[in-house]
Protein backbone atom coordinates (compact mmCIF):
# COMPACT_ATOMS: atom_id res chain seq x y z
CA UNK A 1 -2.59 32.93 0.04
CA UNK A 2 -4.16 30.32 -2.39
CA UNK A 3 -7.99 30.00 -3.27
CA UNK A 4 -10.15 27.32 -4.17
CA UNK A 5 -13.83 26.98 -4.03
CA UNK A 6 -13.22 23.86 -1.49
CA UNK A 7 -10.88 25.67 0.84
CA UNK A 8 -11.29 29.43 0.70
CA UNK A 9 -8.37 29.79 3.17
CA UNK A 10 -5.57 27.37 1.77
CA UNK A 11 -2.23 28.09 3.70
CA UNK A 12 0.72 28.30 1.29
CA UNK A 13 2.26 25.05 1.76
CA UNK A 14 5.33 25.92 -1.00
CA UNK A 15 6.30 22.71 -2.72
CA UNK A 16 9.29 23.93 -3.74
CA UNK A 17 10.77 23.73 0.13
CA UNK A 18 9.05 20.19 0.30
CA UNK A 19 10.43 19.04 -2.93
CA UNK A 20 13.72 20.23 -2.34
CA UNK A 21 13.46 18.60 1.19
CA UNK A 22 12.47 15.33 -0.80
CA UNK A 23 15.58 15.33 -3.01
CA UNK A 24 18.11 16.21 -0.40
CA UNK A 25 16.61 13.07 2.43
CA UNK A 26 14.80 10.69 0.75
CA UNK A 27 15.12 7.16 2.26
CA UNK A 28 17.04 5.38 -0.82
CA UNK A 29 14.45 2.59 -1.36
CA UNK A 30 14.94 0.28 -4.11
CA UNK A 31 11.93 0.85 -5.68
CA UNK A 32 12.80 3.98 -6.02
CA UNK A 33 15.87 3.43 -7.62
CA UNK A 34 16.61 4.87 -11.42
CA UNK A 35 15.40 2.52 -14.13
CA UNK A 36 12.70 1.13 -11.80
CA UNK A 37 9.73 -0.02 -14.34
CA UNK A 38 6.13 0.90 -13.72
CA UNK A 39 6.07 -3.30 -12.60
CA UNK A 40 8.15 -2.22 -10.26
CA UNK A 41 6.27 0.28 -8.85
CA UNK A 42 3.52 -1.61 -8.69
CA UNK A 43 4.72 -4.89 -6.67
CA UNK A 44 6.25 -2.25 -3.99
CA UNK A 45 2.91 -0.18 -3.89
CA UNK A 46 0.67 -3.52 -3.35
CA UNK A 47 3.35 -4.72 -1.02
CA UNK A 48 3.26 -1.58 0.65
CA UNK A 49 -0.82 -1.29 1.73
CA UNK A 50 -0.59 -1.71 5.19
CA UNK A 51 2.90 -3.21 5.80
CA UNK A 52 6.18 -1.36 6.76
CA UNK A 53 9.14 -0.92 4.43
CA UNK A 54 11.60 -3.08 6.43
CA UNK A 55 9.41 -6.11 5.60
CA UNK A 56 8.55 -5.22 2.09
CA UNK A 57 11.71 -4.53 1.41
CA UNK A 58 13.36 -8.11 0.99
CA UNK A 59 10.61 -9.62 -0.39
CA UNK A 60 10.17 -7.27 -2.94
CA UNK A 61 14.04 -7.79 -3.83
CA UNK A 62 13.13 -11.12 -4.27
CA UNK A 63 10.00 -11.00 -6.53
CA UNK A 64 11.81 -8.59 -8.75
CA UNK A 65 14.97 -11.23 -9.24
CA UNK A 66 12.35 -13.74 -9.75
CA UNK A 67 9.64 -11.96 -11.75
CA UNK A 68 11.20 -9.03 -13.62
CA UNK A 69 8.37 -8.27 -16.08
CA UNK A 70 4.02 -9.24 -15.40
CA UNK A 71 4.66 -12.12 -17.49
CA UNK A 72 6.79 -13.81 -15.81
CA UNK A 73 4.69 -13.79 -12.43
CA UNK A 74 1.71 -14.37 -14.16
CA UNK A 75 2.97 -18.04 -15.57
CA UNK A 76 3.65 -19.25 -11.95
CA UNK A 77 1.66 -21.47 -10.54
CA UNK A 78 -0.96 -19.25 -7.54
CA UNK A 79 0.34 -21.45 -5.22
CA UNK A 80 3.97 -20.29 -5.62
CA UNK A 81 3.00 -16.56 -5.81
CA UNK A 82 1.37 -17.38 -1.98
CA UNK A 83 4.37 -19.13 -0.84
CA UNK A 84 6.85 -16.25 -1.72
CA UNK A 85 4.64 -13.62 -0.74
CA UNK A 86 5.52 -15.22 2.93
CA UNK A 87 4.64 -13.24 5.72
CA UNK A 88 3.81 -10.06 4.26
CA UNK A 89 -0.42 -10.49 5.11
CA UNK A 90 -3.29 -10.33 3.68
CA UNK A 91 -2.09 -12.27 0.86
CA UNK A 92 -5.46 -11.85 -1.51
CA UNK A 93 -3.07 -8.61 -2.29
CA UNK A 94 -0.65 -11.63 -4.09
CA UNK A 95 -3.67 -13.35 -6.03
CA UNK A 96 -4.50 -9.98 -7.21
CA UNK A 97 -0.82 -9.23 -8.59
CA UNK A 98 -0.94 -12.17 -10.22
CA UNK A 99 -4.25 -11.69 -11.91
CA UNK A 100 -3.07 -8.23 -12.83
CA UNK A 101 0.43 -9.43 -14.35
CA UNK A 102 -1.71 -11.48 -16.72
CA UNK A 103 -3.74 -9.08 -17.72
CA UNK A 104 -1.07 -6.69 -18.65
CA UNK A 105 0.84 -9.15 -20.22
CA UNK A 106 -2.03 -10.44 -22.36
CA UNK A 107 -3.24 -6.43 -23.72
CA UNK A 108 -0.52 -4.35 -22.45
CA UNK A 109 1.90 -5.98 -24.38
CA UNK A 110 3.71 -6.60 -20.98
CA UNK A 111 4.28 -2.88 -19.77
CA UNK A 112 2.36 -1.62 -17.26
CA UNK A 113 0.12 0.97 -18.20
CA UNK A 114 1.02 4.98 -17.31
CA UNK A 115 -2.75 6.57 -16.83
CA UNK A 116 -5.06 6.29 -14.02
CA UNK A 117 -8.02 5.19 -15.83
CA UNK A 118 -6.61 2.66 -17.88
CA UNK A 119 -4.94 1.39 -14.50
CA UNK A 120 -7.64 1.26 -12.49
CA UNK A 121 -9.31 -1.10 -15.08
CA UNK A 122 -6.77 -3.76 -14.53
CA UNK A 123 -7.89 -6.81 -11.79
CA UNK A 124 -7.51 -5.27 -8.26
CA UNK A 125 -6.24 -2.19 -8.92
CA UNK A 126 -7.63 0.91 -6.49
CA UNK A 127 -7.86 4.37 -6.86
CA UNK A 128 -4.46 4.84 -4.34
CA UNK A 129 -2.26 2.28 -6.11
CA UNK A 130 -3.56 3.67 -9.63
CA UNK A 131 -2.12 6.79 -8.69
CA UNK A 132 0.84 5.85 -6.68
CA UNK A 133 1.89 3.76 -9.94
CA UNK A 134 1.01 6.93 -12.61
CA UNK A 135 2.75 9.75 -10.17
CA UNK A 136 5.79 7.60 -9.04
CA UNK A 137 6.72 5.50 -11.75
CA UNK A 138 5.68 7.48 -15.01
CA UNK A 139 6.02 11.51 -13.25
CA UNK A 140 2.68 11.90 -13.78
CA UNK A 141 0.19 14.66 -12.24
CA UNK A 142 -2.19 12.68 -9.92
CA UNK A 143 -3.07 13.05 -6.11
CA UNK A 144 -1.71 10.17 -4.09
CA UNK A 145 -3.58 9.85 -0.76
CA UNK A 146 -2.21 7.38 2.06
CA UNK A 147 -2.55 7.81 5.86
CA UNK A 148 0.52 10.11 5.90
CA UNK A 149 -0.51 12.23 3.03
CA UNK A 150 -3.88 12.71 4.82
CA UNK A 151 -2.40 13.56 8.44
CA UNK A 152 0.06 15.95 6.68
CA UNK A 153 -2.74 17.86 4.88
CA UNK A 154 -4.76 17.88 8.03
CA UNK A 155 -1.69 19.30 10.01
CA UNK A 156 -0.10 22.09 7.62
CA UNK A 157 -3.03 22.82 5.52
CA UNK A 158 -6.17 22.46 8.16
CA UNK A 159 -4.59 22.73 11.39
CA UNK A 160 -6.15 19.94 12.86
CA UNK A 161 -4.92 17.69 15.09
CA UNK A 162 -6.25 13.98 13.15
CA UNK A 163 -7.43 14.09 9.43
CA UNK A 164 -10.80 12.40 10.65
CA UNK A 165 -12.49 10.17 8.49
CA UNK A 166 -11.36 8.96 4.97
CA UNK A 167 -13.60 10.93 1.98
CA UNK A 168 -12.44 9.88 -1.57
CA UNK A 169 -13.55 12.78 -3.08
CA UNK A 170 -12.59 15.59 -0.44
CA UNK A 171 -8.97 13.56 0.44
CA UNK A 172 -7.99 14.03 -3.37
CA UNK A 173 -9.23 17.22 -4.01
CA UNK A 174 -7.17 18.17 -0.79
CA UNK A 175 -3.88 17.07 -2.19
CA UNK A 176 -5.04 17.80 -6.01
CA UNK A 177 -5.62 21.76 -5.14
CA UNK A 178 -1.63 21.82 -3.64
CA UNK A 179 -0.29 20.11 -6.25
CA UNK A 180 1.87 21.87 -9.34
CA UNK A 181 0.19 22.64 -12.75
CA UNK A 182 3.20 20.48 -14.82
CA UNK A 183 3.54 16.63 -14.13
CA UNK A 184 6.97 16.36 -12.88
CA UNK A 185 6.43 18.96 -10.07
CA UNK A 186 3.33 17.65 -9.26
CA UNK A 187 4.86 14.19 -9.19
CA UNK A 188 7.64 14.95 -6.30
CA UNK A 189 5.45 16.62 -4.64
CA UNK A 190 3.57 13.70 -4.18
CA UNK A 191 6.54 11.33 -2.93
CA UNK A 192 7.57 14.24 -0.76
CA UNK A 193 4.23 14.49 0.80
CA UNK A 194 4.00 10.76 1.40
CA UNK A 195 8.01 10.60 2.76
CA UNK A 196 7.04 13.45 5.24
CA UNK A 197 4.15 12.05 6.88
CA UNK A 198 6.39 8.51 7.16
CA UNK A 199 9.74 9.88 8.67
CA UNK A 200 8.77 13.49 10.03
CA UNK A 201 4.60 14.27 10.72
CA UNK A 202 4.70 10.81 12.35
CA UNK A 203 1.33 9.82 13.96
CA UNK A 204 2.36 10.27 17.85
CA UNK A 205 6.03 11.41 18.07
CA UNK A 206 6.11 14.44 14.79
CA UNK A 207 9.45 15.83 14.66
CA UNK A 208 7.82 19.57 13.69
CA UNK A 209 12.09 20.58 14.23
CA UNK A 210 12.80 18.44 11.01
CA UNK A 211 10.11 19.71 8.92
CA UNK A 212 10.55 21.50 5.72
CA UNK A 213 7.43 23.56 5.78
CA UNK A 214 7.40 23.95 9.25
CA UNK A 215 7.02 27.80 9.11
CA UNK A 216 4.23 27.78 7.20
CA UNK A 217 2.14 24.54 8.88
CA UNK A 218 -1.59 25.79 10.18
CA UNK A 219 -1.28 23.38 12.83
CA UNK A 220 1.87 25.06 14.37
CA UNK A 221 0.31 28.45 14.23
CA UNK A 222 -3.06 26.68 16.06
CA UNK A 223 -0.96 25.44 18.80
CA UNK A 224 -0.55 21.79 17.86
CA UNK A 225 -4.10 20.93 18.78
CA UNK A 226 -4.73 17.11 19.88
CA UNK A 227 -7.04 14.87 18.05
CA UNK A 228 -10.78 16.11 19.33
CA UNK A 229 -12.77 13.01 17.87
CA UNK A 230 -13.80 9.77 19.78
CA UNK A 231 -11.11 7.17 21.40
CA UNK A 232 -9.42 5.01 18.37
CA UNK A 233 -9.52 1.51 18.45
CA UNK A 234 -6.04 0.07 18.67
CA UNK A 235 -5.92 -2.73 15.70
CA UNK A 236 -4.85 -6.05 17.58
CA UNK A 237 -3.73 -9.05 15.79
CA UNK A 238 -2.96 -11.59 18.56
CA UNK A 239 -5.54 -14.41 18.79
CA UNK A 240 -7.16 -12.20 15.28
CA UNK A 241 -8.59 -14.04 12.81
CA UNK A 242 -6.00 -12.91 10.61
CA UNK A 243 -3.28 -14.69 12.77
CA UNK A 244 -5.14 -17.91 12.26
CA UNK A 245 -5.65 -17.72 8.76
CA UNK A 246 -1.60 -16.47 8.93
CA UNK A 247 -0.86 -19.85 10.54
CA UNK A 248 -3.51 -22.39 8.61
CA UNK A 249 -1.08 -21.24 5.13
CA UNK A 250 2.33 -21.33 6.72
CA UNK A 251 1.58 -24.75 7.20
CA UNK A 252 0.56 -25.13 3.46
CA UNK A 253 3.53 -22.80 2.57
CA UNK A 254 5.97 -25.13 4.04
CA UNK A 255 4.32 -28.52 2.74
CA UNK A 256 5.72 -29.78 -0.52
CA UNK A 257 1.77 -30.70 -1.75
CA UNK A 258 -1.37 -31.36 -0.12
CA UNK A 259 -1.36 -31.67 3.80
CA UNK A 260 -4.06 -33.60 6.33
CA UNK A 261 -6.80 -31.81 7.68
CA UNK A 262 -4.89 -33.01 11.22
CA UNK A 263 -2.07 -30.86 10.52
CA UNK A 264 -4.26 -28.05 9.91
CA UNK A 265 -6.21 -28.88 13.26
CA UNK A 266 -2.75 -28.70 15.33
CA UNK A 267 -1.99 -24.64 15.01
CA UNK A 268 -5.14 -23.70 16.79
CA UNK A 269 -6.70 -24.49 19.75
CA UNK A 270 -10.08 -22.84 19.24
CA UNK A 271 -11.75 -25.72 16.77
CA UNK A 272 -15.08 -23.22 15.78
CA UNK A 273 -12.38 -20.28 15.12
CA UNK A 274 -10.01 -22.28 13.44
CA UNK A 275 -13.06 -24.12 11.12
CA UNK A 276 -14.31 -20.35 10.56
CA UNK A 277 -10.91 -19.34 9.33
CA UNK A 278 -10.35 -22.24 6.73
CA UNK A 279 -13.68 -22.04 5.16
CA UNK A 280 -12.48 -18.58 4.67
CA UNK A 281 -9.47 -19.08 3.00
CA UNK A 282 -10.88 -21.63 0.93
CA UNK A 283 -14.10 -18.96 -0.21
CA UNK A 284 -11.19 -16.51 -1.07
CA UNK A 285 -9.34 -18.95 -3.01
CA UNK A 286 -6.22 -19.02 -0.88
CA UNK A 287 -6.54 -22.77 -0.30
CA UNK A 288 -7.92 -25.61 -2.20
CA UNK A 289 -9.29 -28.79 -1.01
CA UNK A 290 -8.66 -32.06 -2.98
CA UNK A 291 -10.79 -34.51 -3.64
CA UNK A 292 -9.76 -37.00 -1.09
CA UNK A 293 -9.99 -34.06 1.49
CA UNK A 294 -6.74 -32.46 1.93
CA UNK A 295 -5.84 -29.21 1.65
CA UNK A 296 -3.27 -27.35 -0.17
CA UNK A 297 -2.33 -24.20 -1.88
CA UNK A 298 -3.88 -22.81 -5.11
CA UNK A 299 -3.05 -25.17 -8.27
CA UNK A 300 -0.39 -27.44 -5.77
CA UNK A 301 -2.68 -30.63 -6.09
């Protein structure tokens, strides 16, 4: 049994079973394909934040026949990078792509960088996408937490039902004490962890019959407690903010240039909501007003 001064008590979660596991069912995902460059990697990650694969999917297709390399996103036009984002959401996550493929194109000679530090200096680039992009495109040795990373630690390491609140600090050193000493161990290990708690240590239906370290999962031997914190909130999105501000730029999306303020006013009943929502795309730079008072995307004026 493994020791650390964190986790006295670390159940031996093998990662050769998991990694094994990994190369035998892995989902074949484009991004995951050989040959895939660290751009690559990086569109599907940002894509990826909160938005399932069957979505990201196409669109990500798309962006890579379009935009290839950083510099060839980072010449378009912000108001083109918004329109073929589509209906992905919370499209700041396109501006910041953008800003990011410029960057790396201007001091990076256009190849994304491999290391976490030098990654997480580039425009809106976290700690879990700096990591995602050093571990799965360049094999490197560096603890990628998600959701499903977390829940799977919490399960098979900590026998608890629900990983509980995000920590930085503790949620990395959680995956970093598991992971192997050389980088390309330590780098399927990562993906594996991640492709488990998407297909297998699912939130409410786990398929523990599937799993690869099954035998050796603390939560199994605890009896497969339930979640003991307080109720979650469920995450709505109908009549959301977010589905306004999703409606105010399909209309600007599907306009050839600048649009009325009237044709804005039409998606939305709720005139104080709808007002609130447009000052707020305009503050984040997702729309522009021009100066006789219509509205358009970024640059398209």
């Amino acid at each position: 049994m493994k020791t650390t001064a964190a986790h006295p008590t670390v159940p031996p979660l093998d990662p050769v079973d998991l990694i094994d596991w990994f190369a035998a069912t892995a989902r074949p995902l484009p991004w995951r394909a050989p040959g895939t460059t660290g751009w690559g990697v990086l569109v599907s990650e940002t894509m990826l934040q909160q938005t399932p694969v069957n979505r990201v999917q196409p669109i990500w297709e798309e962006w890579m026949r379009r935009w290839p390399r950083p510099s060839d996103l980072a010449t378009e036009p912000q108001g083109e990078v918004l329109r073929a984002w589509g209906k992905l959401g919370y499209p700041r996550r396109a501006l910041r792509l953008h800003e990011a493929a410029a960057t790396i194109a201007a001091e990076h000679g256009d190849v994304v960088p491999s290391d976490v530090d030098t990654l997480l200096a580039l425009p809106g680039i976290g700690a879990y996408t700096a990591r995602a992009v050093a571990a799965f495109a360049y094999g490197k040795r560096a603890p990628v937490v998600d959701t499903n990373v977390r829940r799977v630690v919490a399960r098979a390491v900590h026998g608890a039902g629900d990983a509980g609140p995000p920590s930085t600090k503790r949620d990395l050193d959680d995956v970093d004490v598991l992971l192997p000493a050389d980088d390309a161990s330590a780098a399927k290990l990562s993906a594996a962890l991640m492709e488990l708690g998407q297909v297998v240590c699912t939130v409410r239906s786990p398929r523990c019959e599937a799993c690869p370290i099954a035998p050796d999962c603390a939560w199994q031997h605890a009896g497969r407690p339930a979640y003991a914190g307080p109720p979650k909130k469920v995450q709505k999105f109908a009549g959301t903010d977010r589905q306004v501000r999703g409606k105010l730029l399909d209309v600007l999306r599907g306009s050839t240039g600048p649009v009325l303020r009237e044709q804005l006013d039409a998606v939305w009943s709720d005139a104080g909501q709808r007002d609130r929502c447009l000052d707020s795309l305009l503050v984040d730079g997702l729309v522009e007003q021009t100066d006789d008072g219509r509205f358009a995307l970024p640059g398209e004026h």
